[in-house]
N, C-alpha and C. Protein backbone atom coordinates (compact mmCIF):
# COMPACT_ATOMS: atom_id res chain seq x y z
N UNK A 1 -4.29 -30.46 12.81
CA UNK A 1 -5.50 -29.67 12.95
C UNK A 1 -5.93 -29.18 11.57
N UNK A 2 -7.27 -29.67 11.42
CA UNK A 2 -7.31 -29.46 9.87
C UNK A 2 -7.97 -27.91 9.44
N UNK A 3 -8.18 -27.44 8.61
CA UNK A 3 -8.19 -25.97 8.07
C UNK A 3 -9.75 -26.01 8.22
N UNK A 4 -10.48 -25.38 9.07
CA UNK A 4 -12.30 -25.27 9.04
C UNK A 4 -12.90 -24.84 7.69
N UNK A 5 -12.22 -23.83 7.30
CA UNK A 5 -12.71 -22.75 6.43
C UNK A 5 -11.75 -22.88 5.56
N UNK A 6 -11.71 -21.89 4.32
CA UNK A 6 -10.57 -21.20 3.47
C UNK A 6 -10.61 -20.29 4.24
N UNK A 7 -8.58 -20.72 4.02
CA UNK A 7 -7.85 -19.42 4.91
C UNK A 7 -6.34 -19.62 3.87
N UNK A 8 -6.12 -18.65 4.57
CA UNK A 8 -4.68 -18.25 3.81
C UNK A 8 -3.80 -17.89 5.03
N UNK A 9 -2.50 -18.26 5.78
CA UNK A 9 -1.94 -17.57 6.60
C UNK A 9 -0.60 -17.51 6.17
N UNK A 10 0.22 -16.89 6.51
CA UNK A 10 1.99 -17.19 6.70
C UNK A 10 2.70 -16.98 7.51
N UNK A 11 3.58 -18.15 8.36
CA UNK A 11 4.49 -18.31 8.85
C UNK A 11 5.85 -17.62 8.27
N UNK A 12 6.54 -17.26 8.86
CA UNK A 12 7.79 -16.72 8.38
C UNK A 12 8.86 -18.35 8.38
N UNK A 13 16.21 -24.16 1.29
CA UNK A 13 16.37 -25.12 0.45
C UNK A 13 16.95 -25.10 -0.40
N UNK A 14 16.52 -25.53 -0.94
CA UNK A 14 17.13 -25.57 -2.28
C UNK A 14 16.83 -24.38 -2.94
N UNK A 15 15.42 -23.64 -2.89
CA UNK A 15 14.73 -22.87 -3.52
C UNK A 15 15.51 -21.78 -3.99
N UNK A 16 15.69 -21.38 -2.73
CA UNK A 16 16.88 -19.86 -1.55
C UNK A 16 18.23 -20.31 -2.65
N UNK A 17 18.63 -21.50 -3.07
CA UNK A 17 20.03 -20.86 -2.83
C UNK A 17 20.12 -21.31 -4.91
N UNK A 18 18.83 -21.66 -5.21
CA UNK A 18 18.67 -20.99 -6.99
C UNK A 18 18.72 -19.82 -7.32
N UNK A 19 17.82 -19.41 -6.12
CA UNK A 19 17.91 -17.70 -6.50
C UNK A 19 19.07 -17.28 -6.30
N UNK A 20 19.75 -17.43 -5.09
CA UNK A 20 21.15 -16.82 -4.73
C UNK A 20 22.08 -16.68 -6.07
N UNK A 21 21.87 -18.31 -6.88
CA UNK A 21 22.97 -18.32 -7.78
C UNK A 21 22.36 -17.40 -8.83
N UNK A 22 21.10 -17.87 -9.36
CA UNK A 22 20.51 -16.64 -10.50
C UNK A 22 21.61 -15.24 -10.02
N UNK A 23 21.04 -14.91 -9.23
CA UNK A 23 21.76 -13.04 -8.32
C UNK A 23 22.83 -13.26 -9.02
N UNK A 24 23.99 -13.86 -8.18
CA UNK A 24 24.98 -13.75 -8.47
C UNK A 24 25.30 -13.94 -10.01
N UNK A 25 24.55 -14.75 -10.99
CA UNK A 25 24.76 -14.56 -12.61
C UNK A 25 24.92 -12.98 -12.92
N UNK A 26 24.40 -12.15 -12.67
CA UNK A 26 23.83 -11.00 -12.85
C UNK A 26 22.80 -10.34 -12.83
N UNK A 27 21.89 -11.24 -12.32
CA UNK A 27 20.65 -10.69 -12.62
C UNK A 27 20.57 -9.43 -11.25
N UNK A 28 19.97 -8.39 -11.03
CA UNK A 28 19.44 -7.36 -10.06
C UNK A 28 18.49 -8.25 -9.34
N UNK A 29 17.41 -8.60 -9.61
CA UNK A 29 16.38 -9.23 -9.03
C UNK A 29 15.73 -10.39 -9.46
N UNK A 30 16.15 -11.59 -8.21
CA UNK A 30 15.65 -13.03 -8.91
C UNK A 30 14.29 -13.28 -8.30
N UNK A 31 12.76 -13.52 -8.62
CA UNK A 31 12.08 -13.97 -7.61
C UNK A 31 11.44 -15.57 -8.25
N UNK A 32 11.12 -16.63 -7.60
CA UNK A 32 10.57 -17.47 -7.58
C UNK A 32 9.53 -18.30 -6.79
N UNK A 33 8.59 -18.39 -7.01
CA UNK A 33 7.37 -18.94 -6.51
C UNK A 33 6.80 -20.42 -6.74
N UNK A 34 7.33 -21.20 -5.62
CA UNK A 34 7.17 -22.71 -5.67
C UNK A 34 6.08 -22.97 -4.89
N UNK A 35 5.21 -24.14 -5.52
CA UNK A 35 3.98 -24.70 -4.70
C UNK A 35 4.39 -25.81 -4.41
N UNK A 36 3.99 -27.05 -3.07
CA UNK A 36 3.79 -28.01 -2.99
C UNK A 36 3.15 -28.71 -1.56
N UNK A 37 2.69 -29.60 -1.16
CA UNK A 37 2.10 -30.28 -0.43
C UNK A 37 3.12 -30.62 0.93
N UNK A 38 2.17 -30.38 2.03
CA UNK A 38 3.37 -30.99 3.41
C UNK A 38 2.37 -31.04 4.42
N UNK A 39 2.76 -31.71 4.89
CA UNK A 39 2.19 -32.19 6.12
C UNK A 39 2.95 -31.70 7.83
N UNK A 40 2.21 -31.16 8.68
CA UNK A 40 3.44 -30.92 9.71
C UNK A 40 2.62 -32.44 11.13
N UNK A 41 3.77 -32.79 12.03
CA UNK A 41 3.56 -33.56 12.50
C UNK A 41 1.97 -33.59 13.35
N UNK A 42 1.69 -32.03 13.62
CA UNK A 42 0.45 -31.98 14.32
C UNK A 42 -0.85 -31.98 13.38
N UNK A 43 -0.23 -31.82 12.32
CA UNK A 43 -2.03 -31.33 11.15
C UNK A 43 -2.67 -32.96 11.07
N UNK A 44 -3.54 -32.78 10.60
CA UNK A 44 -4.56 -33.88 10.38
C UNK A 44 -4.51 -34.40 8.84
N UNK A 45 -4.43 -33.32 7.98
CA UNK A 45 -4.47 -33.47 6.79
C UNK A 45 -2.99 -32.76 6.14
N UNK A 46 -2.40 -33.04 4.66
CA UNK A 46 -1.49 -32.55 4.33
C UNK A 46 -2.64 -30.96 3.48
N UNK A 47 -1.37 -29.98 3.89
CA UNK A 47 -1.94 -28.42 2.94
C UNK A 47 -1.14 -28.07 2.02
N UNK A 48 -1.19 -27.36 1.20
CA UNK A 48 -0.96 -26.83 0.36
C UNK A 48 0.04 -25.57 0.51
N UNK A 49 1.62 -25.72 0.54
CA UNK A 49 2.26 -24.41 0.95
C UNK A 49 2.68 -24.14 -0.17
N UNK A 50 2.92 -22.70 -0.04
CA UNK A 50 3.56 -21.66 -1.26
C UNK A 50 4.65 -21.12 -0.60
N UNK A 51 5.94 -21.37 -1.76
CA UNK A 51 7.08 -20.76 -0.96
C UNK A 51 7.27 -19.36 -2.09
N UNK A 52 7.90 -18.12 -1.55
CA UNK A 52 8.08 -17.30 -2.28
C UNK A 52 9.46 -16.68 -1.78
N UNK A 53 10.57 -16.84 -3.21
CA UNK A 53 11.89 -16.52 -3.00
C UNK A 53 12.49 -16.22 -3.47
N UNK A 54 13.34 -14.75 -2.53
CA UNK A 54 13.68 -13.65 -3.80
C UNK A 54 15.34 -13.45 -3.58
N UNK A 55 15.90 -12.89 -4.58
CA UNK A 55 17.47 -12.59 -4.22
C UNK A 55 17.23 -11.32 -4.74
N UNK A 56 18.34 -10.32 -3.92
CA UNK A 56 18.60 -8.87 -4.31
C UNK A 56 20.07 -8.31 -4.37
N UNK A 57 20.31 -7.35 -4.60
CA UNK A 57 22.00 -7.03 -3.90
C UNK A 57 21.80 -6.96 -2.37
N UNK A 58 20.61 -6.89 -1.99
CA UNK A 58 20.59 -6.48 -0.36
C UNK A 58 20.57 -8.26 0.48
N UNK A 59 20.48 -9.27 -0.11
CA UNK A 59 20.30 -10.18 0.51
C UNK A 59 18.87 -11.34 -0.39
N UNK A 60 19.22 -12.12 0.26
CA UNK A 60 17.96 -12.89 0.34
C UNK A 60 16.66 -13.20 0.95
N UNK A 61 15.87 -13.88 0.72
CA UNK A 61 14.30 -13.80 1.24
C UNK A 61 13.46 -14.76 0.76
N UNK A 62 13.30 -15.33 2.01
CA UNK A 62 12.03 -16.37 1.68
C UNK A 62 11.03 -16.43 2.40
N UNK A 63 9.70 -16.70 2.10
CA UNK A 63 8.09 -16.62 2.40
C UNK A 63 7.54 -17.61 2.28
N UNK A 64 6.88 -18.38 3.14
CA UNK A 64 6.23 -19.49 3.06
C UNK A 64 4.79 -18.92 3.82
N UNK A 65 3.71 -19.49 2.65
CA UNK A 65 2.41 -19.53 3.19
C UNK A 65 1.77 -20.60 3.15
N UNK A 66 0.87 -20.87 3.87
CA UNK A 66 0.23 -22.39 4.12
C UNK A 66 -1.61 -22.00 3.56
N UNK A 67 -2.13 -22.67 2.66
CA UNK A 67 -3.22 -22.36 2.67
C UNK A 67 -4.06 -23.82 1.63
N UNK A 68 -5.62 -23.88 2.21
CA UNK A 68 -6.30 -24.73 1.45
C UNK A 68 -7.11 -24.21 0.58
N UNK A 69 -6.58 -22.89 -0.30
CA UNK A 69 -7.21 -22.49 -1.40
C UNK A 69 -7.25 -23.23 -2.88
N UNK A 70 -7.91 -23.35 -3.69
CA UNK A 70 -7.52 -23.99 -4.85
C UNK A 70 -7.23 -22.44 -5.72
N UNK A 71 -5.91 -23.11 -6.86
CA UNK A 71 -5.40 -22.17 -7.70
C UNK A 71 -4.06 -22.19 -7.61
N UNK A 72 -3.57 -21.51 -8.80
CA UNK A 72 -2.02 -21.90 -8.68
C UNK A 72 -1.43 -20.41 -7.63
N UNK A 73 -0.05 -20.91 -7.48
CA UNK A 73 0.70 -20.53 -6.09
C UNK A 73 0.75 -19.13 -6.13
N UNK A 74 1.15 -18.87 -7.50
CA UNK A 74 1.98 -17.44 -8.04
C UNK A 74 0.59 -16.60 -7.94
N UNK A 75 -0.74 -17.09 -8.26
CA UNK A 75 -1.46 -16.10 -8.30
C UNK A 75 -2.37 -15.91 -6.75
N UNK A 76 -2.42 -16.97 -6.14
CA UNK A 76 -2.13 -16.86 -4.74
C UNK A 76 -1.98 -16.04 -3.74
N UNK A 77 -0.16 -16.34 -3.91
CA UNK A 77 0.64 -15.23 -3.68
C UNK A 77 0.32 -13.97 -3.82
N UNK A 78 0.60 -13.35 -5.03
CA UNK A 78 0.15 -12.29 -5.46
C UNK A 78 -1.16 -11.62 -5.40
N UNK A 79 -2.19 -12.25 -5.49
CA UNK A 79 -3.09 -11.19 -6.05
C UNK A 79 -4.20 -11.88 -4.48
N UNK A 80 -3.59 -12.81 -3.90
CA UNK A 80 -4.84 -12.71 -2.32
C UNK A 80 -4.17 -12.51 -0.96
N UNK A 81 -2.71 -13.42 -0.93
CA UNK A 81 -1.98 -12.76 -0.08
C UNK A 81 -1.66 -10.77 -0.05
N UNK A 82 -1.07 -11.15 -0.98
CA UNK A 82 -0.37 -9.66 -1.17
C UNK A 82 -1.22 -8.34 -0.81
N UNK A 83 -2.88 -8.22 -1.34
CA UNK A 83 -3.57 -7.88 -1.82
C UNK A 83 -3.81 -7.64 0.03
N UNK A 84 -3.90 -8.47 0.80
CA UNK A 84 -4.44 -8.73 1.88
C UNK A 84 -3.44 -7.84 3.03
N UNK A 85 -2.08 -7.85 2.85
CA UNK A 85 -0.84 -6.78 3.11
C UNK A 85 -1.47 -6.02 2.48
N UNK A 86 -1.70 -5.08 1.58
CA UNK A 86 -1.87 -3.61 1.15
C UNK A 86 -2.88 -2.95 1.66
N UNK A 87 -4.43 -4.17 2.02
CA UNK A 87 -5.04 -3.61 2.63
C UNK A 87 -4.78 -3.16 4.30
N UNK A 88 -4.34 -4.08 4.93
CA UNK A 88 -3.14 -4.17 6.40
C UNK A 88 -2.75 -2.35 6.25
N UNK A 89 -1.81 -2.38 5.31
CA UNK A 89 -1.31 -1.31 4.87
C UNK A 89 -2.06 0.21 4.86
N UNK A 90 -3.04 -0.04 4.21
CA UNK A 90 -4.12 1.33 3.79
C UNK A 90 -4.53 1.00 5.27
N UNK A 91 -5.08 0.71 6.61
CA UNK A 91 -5.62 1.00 7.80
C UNK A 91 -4.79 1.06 8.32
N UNK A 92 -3.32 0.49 8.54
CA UNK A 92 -2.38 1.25 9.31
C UNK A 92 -2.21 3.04 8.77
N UNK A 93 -2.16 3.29 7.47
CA UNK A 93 -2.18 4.61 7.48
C UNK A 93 -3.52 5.15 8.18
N UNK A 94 -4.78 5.07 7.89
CA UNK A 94 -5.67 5.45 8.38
C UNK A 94 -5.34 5.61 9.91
N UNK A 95 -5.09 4.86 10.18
CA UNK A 95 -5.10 5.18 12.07
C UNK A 95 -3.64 5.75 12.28
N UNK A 96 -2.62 5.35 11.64
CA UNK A 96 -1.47 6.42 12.07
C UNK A 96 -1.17 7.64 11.80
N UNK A 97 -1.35 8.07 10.09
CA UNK A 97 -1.46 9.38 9.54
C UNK A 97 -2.34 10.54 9.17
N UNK A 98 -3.61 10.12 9.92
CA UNK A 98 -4.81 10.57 9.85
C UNK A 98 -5.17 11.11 11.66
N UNK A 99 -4.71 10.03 12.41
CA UNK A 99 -5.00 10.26 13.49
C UNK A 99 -6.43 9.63 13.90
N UNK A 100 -6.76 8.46 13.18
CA UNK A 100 -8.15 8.42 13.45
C UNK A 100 -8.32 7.62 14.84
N UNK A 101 -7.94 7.05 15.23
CA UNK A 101 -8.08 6.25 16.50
C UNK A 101 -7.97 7.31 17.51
N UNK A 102 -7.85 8.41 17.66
CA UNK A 102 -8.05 9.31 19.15
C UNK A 102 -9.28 9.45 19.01
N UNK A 103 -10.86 9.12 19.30
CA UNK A 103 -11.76 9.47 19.77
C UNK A 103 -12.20 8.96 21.24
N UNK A 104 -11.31 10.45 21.81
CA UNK A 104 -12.02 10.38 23.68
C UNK A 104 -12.92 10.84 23.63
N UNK A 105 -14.05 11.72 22.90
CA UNK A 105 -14.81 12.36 23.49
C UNK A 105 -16.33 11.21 24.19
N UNK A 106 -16.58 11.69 25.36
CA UNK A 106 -17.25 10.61 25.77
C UNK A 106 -18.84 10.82 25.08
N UNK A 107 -19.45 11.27 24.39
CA UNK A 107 -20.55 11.59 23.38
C UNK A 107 -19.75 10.94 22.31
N UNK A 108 -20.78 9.71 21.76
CA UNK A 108 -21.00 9.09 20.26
C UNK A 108 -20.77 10.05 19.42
N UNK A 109 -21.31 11.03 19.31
CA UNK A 109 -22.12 11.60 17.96
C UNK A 109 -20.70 12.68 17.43
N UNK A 110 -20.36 13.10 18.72
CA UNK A 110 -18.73 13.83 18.70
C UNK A 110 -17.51 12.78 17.97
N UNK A 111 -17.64 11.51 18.63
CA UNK A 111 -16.72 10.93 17.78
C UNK A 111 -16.84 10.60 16.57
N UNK A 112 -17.97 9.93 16.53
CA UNK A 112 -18.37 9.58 15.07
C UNK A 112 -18.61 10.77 14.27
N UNK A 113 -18.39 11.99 14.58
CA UNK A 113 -18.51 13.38 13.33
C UNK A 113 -16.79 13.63 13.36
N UNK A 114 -15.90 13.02 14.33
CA UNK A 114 -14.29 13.41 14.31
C UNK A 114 -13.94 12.09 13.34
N UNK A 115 -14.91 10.42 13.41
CA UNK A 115 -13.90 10.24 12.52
C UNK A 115 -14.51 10.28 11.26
N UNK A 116 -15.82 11.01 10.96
CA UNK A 116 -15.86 11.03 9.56
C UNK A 116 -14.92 12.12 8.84
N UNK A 117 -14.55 13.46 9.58
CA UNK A 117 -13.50 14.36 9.23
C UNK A 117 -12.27 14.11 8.87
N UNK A 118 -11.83 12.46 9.61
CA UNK A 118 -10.31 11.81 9.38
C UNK A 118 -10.73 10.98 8.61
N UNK A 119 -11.48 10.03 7.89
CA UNK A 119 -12.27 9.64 6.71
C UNK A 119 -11.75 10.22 5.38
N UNK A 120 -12.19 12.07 5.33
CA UNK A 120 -12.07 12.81 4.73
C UNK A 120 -10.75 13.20 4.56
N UNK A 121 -10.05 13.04 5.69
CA UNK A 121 -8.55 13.49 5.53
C UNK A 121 -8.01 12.32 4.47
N UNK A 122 -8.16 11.27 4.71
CA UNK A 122 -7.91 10.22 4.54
C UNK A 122 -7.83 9.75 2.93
N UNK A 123 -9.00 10.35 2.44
CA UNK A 123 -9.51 10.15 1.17
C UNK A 123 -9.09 11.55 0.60
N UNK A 124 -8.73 12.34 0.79
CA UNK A 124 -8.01 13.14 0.14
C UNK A 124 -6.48 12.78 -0.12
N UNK A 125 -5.55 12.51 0.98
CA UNK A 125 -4.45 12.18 0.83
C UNK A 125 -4.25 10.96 -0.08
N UNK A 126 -4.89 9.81 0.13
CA UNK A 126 -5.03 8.80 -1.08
C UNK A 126 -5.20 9.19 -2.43
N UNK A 127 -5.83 10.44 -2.51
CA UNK A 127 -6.22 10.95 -3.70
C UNK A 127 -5.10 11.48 -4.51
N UNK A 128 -4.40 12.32 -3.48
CA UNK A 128 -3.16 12.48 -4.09
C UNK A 128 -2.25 12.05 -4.28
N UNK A 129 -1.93 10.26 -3.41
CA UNK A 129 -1.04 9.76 -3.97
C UNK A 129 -1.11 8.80 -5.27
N UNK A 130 -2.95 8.76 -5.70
CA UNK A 130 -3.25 7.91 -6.33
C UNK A 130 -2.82 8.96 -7.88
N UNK A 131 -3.23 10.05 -7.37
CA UNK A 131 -3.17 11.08 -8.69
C UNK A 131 -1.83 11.28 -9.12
N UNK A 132 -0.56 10.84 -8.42
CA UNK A 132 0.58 11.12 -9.18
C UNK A 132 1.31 9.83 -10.09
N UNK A 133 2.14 10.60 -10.94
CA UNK A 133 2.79 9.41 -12.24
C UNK A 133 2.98 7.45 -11.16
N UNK A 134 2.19 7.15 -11.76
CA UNK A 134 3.02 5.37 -11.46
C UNK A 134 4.17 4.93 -10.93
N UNK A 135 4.97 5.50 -11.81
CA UNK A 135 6.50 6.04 -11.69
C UNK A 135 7.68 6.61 -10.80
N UNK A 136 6.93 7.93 -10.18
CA UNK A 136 7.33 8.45 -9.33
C UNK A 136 7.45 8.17 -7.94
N UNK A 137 8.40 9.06 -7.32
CA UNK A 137 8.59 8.88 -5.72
C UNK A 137 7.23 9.06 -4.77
N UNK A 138 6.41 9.81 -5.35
CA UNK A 138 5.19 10.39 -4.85
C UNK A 138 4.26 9.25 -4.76
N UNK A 139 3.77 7.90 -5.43
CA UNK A 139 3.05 6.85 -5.61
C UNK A 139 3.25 6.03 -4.27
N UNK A 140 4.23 5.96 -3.87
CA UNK A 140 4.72 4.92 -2.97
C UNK A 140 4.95 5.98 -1.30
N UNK A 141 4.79 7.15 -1.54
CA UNK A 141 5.44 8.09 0.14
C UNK A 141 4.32 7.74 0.88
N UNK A 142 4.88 7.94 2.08
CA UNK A 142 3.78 7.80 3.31
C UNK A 142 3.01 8.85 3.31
N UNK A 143 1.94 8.70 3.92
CA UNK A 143 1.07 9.62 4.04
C UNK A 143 1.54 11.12 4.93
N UNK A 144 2.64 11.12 5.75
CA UNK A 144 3.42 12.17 6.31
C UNK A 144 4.25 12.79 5.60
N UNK A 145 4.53 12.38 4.51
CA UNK A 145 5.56 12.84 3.32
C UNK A 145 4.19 13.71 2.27
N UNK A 146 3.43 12.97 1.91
CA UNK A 146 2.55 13.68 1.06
C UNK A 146 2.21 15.04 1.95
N UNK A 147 1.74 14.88 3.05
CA UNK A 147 1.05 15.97 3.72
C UNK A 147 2.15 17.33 4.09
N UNK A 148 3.65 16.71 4.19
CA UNK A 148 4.38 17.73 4.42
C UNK A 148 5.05 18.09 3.30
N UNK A 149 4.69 17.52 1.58
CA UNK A 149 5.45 18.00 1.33
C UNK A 149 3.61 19.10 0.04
N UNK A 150 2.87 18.34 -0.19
CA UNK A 150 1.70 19.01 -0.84
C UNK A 150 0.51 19.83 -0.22
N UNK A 151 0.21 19.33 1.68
CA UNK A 151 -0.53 19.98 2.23
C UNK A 151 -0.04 21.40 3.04
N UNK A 152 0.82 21.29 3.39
CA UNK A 152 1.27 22.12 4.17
C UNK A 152 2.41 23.24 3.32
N UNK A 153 1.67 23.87 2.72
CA UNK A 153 2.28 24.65 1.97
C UNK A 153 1.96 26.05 1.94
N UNK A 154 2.75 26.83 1.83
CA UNK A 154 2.11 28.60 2.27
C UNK A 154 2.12 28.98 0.86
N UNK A 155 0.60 29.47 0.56
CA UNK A 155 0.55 30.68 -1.17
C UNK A 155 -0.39 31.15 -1.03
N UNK A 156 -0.52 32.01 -2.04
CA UNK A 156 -1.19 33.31 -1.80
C UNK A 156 -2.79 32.57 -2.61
N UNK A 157 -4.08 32.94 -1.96
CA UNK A 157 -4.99 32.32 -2.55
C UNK A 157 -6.35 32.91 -3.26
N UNK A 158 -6.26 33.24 -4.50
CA UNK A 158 -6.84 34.22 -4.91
C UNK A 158 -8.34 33.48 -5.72
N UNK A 159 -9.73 34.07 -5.30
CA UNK A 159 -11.34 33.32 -5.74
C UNK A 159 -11.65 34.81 -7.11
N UNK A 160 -11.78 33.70 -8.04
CA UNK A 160 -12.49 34.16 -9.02
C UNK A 160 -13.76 33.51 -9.14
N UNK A 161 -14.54 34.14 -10.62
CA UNK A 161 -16.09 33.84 -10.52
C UNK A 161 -16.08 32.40 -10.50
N UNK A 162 -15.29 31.76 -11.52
CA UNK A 162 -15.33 30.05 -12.12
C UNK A 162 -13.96 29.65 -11.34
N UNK A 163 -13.03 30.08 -10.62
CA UNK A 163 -11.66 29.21 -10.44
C UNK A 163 -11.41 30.00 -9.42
N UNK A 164 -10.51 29.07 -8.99
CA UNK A 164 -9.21 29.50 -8.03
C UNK A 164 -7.98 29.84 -8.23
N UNK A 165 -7.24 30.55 -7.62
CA UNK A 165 -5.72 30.23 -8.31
C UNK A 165 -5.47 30.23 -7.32
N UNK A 166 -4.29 29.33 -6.73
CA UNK A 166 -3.25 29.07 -5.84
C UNK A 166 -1.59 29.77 -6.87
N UNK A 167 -1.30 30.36 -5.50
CA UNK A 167 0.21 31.28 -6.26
C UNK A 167 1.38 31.04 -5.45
N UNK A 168 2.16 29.79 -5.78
CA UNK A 168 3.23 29.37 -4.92
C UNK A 168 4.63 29.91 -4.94
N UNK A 169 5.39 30.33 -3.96
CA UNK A 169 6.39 30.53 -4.08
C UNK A 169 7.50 30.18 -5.46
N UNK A 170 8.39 30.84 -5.36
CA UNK A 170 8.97 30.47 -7.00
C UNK A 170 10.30 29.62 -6.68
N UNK A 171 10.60 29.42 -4.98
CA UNK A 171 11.48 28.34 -4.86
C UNK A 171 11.00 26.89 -4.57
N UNK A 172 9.90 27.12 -4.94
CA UNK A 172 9.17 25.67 -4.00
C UNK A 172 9.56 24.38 -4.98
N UNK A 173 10.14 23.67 -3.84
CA UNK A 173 11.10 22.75 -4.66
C UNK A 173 10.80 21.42 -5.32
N UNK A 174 9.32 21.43 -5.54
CA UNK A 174 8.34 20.27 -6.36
C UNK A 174 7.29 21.24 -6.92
N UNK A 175 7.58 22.55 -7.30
CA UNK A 175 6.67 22.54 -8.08
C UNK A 175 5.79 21.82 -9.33
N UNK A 176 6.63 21.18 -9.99
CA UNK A 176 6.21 20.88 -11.06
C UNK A 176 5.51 19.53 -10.74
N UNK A 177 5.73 18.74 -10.04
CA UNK A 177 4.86 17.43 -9.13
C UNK A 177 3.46 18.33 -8.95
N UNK A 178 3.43 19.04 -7.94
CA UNK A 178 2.66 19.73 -7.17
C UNK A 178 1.71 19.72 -8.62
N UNK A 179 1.91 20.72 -9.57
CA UNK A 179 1.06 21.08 -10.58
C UNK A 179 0.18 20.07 -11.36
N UNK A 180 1.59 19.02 -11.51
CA UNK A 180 0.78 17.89 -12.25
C UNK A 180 -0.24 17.24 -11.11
N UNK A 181 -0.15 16.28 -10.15
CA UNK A 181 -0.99 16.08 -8.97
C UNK A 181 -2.22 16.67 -9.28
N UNK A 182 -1.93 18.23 -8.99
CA UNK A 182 -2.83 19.52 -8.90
C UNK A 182 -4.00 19.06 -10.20
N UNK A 183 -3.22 19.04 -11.18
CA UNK A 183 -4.07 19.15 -12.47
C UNK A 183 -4.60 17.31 -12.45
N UNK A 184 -3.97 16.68 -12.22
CA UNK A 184 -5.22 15.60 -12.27
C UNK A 184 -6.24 15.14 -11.00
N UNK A 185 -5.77 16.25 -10.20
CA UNK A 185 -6.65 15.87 -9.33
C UNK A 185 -8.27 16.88 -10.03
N UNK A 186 -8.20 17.91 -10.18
CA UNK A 186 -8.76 19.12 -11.10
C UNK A 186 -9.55 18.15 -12.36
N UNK A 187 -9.11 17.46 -12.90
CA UNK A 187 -9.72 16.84 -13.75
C UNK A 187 -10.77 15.97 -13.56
N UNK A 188 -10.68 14.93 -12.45
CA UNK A 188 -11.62 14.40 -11.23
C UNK A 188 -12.71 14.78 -10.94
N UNK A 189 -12.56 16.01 -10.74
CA UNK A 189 -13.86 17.06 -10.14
C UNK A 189 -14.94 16.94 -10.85
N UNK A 190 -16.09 16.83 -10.37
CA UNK A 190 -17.28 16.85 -11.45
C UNK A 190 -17.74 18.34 -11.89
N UNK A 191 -17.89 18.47 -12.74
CA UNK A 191 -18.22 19.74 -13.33
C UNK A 191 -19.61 19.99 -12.92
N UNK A 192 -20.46 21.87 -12.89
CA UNK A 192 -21.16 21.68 -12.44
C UNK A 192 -22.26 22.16 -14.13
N UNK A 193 -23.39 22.84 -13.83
CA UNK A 193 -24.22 22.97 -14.68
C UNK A 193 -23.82 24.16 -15.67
């Protein structure tokens, strides 16, 4: 059955057990990304698969995707597959950590004003995981980790003419995350006149 369109999908050798040996040399992490041509008994035409295969201390792993894109495998892989998981990724949070998929109310205008509010939730929490170091544990937490450990926080909240101050406890045990976050999110802000 031949491919209508460009598509990219994946189904879950020799390849697997290069890497294995790489691992076992010493290396922490082996990955390798092989392209080549196959045919399965039902297709019409031969496609183009990408195998992707990794060794760890935790085990091994291999990925095979089938696709009639032109371009090489590795970038493929990476930057249309992958790319295509993260987005997967960012709407599973949206509907799990946001809560956006509960709209019963039987009025349109009610739901559609609840999920622009989880929208908003949404794009704030991204904000803050986008705003912390590269580096850190904070870049990669779920959206239930950010919220319980930066939203849900008790301090004292004091309005001046030009600022705010937030005044956090003196055991709070990320302060110094919190601040930095804090301050580049603060930087973001558009200034006014």
């Amino acid at each position: 059955m031949p491919l209508a369109s460009d598509s990219l999908y994946g189904p879950k050798g020799s390849l697997r057990s290069m890497c294995v040996a790489r691992r076992a040399a010493g290396r922490s992490k082996v990955r390798r990304i092989h392209q080549f041509t196959y045919q399965s008994g039902w297709w019409a035409c031969e496609e183009k698969v990408i195998a992707r295969v990794e060794a760890t201390e935790i085990g091994s792993d291999a990925r095979f995707i089938v696709t009639n894109l032109a371009g090489r495998g590795k970038v493929l892989y990476e930057q249309i597959y992958c790319a295509r998981g993260r987005m997967e990724n960012l709407i599973k949070d949206m509907k799990l950590y946001t809560r956006s998929d509960k709209t019963a109310c039987a009025r349109w205008q009610a739901n559609q004003f609840r999920l622009f509010l989880h929208m908003g939730a949404y794009w704030l929490l991204h904000s803050v995981r986008m705003a912390a170091p590269k580096r850190s544990r904070w870049r990669g937490a779920t959206f239930a980790t950010i919220r319980s450990m930066f939203a849900k926080l008790a301090c004292r909240v004091e309005e001046f003419r030009s600022r705010i101050r937030l005044s956090f406890s003196a055991h709070l045990p990320h302060a110094r995350d919190i601040a930095l976050v804090t301050a580049r999110l603060c930087a973001q802000t558009p200034r006014g006149p």
